[in-house]
Protein backbone atom coordinates (compact mmCIF):
# COMPACT_ATOMS: atom_id res chain seq x y z
CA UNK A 1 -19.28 -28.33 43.05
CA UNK A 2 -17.35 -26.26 40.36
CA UNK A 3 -14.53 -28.31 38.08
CA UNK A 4 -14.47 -26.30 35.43
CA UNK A 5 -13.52 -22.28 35.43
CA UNK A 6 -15.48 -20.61 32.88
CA UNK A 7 -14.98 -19.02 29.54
CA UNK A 8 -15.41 -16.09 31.14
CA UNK A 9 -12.58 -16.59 33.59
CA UNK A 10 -9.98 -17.40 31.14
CA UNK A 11 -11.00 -14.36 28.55
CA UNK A 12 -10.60 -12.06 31.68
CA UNK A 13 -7.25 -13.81 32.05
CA UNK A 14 -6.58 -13.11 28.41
CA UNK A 15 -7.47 -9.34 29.45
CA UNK A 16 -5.70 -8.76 32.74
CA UNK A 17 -1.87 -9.73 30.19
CA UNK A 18 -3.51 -7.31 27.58
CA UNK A 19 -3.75 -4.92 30.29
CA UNK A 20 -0.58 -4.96 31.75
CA UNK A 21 1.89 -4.88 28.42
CA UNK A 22 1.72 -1.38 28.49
CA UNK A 23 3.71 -0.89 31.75
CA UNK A 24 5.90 -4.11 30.64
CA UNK A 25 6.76 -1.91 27.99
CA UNK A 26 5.98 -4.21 24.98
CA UNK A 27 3.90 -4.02 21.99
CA UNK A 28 2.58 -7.38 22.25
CA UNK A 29 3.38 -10.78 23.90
CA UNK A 30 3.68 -14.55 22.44
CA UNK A 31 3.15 -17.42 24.82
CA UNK A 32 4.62 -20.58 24.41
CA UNK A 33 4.65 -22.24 27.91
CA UNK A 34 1.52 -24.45 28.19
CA UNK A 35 0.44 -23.48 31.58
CA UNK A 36 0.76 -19.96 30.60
CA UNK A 37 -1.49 -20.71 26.99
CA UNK A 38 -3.75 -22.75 29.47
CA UNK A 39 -3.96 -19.66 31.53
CA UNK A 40 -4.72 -17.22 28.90
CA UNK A 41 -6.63 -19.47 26.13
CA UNK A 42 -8.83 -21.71 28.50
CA UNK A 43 -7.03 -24.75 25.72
CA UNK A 44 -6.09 -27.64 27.88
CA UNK A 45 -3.78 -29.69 25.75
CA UNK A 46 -0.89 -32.28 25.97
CA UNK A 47 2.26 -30.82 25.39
CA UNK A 48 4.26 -31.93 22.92
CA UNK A 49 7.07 -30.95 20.12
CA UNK A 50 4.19 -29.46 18.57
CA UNK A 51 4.36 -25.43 19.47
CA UNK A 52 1.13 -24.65 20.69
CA UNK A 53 0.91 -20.30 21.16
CA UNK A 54 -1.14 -17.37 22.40
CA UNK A 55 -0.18 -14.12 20.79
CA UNK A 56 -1.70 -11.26 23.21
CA UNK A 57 -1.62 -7.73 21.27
CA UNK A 58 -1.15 -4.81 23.16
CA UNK A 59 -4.51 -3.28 21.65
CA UNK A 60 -6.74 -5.90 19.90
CA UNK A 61 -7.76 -9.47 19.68
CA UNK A 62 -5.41 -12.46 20.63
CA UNK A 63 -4.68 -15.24 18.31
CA UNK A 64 -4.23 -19.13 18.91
CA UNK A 65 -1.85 -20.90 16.93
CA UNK A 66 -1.91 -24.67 16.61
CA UNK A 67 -0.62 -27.60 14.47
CA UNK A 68 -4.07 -28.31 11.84
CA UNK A 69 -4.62 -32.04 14.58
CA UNK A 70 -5.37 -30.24 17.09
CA UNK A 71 -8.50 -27.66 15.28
CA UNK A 72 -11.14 -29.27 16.35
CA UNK A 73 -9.63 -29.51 20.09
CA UNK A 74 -9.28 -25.53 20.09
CA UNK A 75 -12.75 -25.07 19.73
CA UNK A 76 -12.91 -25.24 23.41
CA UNK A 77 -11.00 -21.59 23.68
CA UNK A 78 -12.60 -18.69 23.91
CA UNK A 79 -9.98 -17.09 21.20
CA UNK A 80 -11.84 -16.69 17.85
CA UNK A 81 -8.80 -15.82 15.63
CA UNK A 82 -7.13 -19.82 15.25
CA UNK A 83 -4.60 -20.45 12.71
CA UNK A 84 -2.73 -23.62 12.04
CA UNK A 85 -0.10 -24.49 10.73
CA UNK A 86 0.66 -28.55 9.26
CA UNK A 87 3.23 -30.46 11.40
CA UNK A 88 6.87 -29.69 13.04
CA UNK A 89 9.16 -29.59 12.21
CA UNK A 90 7.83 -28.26 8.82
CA UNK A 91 10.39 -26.16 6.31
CA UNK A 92 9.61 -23.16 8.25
CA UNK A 93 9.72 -23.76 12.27
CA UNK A 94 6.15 -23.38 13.92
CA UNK A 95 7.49 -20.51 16.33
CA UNK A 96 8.70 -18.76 13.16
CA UNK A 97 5.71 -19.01 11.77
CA UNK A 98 3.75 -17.45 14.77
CA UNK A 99 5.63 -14.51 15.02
CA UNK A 100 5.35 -14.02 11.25
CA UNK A 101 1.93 -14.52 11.03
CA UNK A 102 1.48 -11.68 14.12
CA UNK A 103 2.83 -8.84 11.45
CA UNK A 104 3.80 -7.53 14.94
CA UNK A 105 6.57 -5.09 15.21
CA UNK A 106 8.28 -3.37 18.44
CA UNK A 107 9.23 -5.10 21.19
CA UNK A 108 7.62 -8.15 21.57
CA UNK A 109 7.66 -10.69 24.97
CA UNK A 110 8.57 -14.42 24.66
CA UNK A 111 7.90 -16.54 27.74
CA UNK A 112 9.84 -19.72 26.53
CA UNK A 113 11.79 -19.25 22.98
CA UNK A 114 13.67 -22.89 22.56
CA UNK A 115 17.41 -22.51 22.68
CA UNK A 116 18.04 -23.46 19.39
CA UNK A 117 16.05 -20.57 17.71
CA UNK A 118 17.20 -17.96 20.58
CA UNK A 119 21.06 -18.77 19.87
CA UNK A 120 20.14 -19.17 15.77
CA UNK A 121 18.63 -15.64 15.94
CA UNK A 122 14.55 -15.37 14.10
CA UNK A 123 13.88 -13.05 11.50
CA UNK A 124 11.10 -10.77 12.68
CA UNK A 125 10.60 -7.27 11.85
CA UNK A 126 9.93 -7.26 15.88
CA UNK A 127 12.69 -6.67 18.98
CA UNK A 128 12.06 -10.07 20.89
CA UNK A 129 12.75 -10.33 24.57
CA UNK A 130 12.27 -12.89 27.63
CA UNK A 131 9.17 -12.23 29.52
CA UNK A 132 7.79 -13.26 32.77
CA UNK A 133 4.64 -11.16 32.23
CA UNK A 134 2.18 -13.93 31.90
CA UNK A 135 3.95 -16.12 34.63
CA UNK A 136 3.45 -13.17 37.23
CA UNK A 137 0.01 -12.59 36.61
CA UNK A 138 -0.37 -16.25 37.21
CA UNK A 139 1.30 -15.85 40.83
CA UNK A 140 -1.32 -14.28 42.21
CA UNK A 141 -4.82 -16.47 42.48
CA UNK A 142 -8.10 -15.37 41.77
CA UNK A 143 -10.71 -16.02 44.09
CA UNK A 144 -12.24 -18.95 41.19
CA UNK A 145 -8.77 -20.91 41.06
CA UNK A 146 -8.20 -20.83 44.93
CA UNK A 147 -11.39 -22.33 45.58
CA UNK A 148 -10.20 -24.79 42.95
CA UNK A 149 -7.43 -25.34 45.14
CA UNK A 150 -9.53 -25.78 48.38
CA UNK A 151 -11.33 -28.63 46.84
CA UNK A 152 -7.97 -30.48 46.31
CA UNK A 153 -6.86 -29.89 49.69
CA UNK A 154 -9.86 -31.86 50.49
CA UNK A 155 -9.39 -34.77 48.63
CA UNK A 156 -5.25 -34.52 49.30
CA UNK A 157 -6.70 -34.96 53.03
CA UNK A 158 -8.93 -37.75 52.38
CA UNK A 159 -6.20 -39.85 50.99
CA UNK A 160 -4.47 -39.54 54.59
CA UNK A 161 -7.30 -39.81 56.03
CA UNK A 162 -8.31 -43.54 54.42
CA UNK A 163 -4.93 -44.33 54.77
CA UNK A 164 -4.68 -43.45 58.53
CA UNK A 165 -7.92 -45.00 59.10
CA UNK A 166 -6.59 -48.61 57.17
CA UNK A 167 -3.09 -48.46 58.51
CA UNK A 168 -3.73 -50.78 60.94
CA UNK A 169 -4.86 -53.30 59.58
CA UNK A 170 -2.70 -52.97 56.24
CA UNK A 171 0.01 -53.48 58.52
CA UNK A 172 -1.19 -56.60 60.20
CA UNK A 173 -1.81 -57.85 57.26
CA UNK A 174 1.84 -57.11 55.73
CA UNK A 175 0.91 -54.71 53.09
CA UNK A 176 3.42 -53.43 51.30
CA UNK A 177 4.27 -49.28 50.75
CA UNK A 178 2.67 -49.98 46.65
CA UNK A 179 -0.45 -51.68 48.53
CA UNK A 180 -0.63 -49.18 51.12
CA UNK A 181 -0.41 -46.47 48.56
CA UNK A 182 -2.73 -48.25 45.99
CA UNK A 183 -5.68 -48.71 48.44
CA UNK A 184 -5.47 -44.63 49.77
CA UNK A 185 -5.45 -43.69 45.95
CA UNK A 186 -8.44 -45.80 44.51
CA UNK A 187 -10.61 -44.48 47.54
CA UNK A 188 -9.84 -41.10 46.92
CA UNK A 189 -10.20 -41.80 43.19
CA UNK A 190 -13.38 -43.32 43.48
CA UNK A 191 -14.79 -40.27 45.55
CA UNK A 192 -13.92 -37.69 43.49
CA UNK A 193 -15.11 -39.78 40.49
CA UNK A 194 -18.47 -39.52 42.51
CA UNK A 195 -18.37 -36.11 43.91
CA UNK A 196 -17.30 -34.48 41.47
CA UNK A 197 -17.32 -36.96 37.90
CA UNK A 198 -14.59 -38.05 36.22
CA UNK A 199 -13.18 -36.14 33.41
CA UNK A 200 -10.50 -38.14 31.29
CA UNK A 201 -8.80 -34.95 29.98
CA UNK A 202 -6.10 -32.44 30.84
CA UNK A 203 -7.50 -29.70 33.38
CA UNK A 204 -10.32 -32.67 35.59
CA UNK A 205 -9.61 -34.57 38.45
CA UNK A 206 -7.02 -36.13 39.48
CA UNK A 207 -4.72 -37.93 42.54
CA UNK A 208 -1.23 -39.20 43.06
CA UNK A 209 1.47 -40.06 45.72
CA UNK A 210 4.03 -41.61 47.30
CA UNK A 211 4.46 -44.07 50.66
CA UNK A 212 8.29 -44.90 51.41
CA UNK A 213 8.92 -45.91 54.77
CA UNK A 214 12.23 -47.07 57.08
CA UNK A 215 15.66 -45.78 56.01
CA UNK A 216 14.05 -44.96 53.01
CA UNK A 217 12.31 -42.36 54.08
CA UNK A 218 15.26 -41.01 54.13
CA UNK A 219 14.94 -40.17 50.49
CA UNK A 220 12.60 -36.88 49.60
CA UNK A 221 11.15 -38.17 46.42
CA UNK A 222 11.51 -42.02 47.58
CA UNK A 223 9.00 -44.18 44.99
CA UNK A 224 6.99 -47.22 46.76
CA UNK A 225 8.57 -50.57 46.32
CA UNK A 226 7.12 -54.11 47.40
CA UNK A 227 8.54 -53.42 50.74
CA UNK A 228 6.56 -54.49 54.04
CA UNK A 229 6.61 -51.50 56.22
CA UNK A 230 7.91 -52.87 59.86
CA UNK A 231 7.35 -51.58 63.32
CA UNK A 232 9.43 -48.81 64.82
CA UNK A 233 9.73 -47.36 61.61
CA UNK A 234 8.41 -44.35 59.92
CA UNK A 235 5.85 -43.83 57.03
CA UNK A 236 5.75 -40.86 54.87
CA UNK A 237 2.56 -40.33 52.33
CA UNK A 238 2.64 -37.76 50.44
CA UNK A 239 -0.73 -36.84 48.13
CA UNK A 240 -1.00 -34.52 45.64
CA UNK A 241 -4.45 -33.67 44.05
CA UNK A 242 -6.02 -32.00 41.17
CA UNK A 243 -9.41 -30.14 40.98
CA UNK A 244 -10.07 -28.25 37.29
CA UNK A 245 -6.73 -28.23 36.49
CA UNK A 246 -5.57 -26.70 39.87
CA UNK A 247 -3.21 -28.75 42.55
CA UNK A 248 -2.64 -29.05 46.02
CA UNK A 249 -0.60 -31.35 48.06
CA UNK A 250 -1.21 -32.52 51.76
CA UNK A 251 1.37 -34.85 53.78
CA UNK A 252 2.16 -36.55 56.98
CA UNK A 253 4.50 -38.69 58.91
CA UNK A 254 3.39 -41.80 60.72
CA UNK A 255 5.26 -44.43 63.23
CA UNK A 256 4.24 -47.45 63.60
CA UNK A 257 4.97 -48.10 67.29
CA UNK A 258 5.54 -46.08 70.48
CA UNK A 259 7.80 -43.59 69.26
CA UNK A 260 11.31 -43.76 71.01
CA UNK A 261 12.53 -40.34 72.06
CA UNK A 262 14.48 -39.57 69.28
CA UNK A 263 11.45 -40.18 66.72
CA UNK A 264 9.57 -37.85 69.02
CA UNK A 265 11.40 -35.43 68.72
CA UNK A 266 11.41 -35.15 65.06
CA UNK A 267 8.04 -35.19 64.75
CA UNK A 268 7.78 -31.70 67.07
CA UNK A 269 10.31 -30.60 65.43
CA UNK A 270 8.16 -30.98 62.32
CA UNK A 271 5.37 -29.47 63.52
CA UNK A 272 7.00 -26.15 65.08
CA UNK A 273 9.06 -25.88 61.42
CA UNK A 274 5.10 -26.36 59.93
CA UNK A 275 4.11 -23.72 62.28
CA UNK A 276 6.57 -21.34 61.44
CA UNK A 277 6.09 -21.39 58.05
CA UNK A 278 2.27 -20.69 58.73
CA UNK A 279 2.45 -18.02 60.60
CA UNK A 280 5.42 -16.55 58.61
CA UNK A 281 3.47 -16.45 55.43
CA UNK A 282 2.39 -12.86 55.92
CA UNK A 283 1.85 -10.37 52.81
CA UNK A 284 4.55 -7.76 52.19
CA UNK A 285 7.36 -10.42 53.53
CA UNK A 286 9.55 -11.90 50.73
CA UNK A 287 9.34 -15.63 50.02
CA UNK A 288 12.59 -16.14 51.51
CA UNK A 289 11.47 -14.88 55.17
CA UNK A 290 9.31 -17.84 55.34
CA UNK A 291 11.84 -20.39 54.04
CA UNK A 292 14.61 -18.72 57.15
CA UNK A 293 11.72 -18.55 59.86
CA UNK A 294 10.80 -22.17 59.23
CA UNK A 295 13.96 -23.98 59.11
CA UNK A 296 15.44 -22.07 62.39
CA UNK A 297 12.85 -24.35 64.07
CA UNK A 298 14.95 -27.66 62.71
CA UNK A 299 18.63 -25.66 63.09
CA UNK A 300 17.38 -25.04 66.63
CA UNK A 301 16.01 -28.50 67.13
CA UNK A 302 19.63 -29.58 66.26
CA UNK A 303 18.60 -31.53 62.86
CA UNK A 304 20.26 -28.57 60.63
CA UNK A 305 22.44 -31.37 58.74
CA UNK A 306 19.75 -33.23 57.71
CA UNK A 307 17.80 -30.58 55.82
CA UNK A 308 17.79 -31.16 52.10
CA UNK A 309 15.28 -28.72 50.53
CA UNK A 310 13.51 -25.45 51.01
CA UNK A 311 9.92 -25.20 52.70
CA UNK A 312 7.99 -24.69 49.98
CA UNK A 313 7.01 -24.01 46.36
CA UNK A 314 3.96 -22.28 44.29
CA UNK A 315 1.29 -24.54 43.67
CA UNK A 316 -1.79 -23.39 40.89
CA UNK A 317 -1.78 -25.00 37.01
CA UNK A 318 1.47 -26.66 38.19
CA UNK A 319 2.05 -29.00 40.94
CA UNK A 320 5.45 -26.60 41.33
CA UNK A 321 5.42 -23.39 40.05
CA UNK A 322 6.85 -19.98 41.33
CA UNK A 323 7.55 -18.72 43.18
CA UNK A 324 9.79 -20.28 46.11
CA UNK A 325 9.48 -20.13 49.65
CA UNK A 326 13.41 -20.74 49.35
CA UNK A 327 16.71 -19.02 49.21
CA UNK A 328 17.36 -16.29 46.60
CA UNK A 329 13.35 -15.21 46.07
CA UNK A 330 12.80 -12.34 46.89
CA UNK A 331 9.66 -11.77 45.74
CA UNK A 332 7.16 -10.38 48.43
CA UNK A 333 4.02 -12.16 49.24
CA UNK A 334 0.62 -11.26 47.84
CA UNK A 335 -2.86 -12.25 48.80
CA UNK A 336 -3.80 -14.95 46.61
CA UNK A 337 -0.65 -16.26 46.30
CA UNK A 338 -0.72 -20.66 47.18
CA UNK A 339 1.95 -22.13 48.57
CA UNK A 340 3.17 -25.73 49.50
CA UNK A 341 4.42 -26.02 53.67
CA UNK A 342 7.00 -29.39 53.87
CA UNK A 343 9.25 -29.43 56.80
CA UNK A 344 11.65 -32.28 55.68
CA UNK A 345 13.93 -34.52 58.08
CA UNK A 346 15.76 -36.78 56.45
CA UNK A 347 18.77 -39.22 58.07
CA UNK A 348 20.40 -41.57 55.66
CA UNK A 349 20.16 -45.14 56.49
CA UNK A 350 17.51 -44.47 59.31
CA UNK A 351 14.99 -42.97 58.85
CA UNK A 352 12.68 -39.56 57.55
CA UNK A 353 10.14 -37.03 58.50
CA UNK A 354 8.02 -34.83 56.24
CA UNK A 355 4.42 -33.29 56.48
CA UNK A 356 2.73 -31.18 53.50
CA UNK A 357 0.07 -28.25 53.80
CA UNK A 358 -1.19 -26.26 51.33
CA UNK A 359 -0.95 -22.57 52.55
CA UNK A 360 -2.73 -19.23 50.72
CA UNK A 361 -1.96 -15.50 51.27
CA UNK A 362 -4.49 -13.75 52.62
CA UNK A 363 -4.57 -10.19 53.88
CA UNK A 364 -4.11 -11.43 57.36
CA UNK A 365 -3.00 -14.74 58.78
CA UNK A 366 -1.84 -17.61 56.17
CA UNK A 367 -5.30 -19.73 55.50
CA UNK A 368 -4.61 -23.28 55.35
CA UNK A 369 -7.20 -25.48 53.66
CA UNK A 370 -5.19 -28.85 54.24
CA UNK A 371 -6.69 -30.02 57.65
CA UNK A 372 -4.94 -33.02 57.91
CA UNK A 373 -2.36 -32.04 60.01
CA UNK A 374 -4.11 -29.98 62.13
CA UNK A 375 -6.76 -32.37 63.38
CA UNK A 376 -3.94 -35.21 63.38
CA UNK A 377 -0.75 -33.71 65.51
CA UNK A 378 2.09 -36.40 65.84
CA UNK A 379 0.48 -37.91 68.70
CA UNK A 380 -2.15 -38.75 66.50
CA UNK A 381 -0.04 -40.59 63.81
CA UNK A 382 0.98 -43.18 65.98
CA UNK A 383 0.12 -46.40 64.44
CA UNK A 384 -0.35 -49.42 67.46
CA UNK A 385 -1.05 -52.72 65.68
């Protein structure tokens, strides 16, 4: 099972941003966003105040810039030009540096210049602007990093699935959402520790999540308390993994108890807004089609009011990343392109609904590797105890 792209994936990355400053119109581009040096470099590294940058030439090599701690770390890129510089903020600021040490002139892209140097002005013999060149390229998956993203769709599932399976008797026992959410998370831990090894560094394995339950639910990013989890209300887990550096979430409502009407029909609801949004997710559409066609289903369903966020985000070398299935993106869907799906009801002091899928452009219908919801509709996420 692959966890690891290759050296040769990331210098082809390094290529395709080489390959497309031309028509960008620039003479060369630095990269200072980490995701966007992971992308190019192959470095996984913590972030920090320390600048870490890619410098991508419109004709010739690339060059990785680094404080001097982190040498022997770099070794792991594919670039072969390093330099280093001592520590930040230094006499001279690191960024400065970089684009000094380039000798580039012309118009050169910046994907993240800090505020302070952008409204201080740098000194370059160069004609700096913003660039999204990099962060484009990266919109659009590669057949390695969505089958990256397929394996942590799996283990996203598994999570639900343990936890489905346990429910029962976690709830007769009076587990609480931090137990609940504890015991789904070590199992899923401990598989992918076995499946696919455990790598304790930036860019391996990796699984988190939330359970919030009751009126709390009610609350989109709700954290787990020591809070027993009591019958006739709802449960909402949602997982987020990491395979080789690449995420994908998976999510689902449960109730424990016959479901009264009401809770019914939010959880169709759900599922025809989940629905939408699958089959909406069509190439040439803009992001914000899918957003529209999926939350019509909860305007029509008469739970308009209680809709407090958009349907989805990017997913790849970020959890969230663009671009937005949401209002104001126009940006048209492309094969390759992975997407999160996460109809949200929420009613203040009573109670919430949401269910995740991961969802990736193809040339035809959307192909959803989370399977969780499809193999477990609401009827299926009733919990009897």
């Amino acid at each position: 099972m692959t966890v690891r792209l290759s050296e040769a994936f990331f210098r082809g990355r390094g290529q395709a941003v080489q390959a497309a400053l031309p028509d960008a119109g620039l003479d060369g581009l630095l990269l200072l966003y980490p995701a966007n040096v992971i992308y190019v470099s192959g470095f996984y590294h913590i972030p920090s105040e320390r600048p870490i940058g890619v410098y991508v030439p419109a004709s010739g090599q690339p060059v990785l810039f680094a404080p001097l701690l982190e040498q022997e770390n770099c070794e792991e890129s594919w670039i072969g030009d390093r330099r280093f510089y001592f520590e930040y903020p230094g006499e001279e600021h690191p960024i400065v540096w970089m684009l000094r040490e380039t000798g580039a002139t012309g118009v050169i892209g910046v994907d993240a210049l800090p505020f302070a140097l952008a409204c201080g002005g740098v000194r370059t013999a160069a004609t700096l602007v913003h660039s999204h060149l990099a962060e484009r390229i990266r919109w659009v998956k590669t057949p390695e990093e969505t089958a990256l993203v397929e394996q942590a769709a799996h283990y996203a599932d598994y999570c639900l699935e343990y936890l489905l399976a346990n429910l029962p008797t976690m709830l007769r026992d009076g587990a609480t959402e931090l137990q609940m959410l504890r015991a789904c998370i070590g199992a899923t831990a401990a598989r992918m520790a076995q499946e696919v090894g455990t790598m304790f560094r930036l860019g391996g394995t990796g699984v988190v999540g939330t359970v919030h339950s009751g009126a709390r639910a009610a609350l989109p990013h709700g954290a787990p308390l020591e809070k027993r989890v009591l019958p006739g209300e709802t449960i909402i887990a949602g997982i987020g993994a990491e395979v080789g550096g690449y995420h994908a979430e998976s999510g689902a409502t449960f109730v424990v108890g016959e479901p009264t009407a009401d809770q019914w029909h939010c959880l169709r609801a759900a599922a025809a807004c989940n629905n939408a949004a699958i089959s909406a997710l069509r190439p040439g559409l803009p992001c914000h089609a899918v957003n529209t066609a999926a939350l019509h289903e909860l305007h029509a369903a008469g739970l308009g009011e209680h809709i407090r966020h958009r349907i989805g985000h990017g997913m790849g070398l970020e959890g969230h990343e663009a671009p937005w299935l949401a209002p104001g993106d126009a940006t048209l869907l492309t094969p390759g392109m992975v997407f999160s799906n996460e109809p949200g009801i929420y009613r203040p002091g009573i109670d919430g609904y949401r269910t995740i899928n991961t969802m990736i452009v193809t040339q035809g219908a959307a192909h959803v590797p989370s399977r969780f919801l499809a193999t477990h509709p609401p009827e299926q996420r009733v919990i009897v105890i």
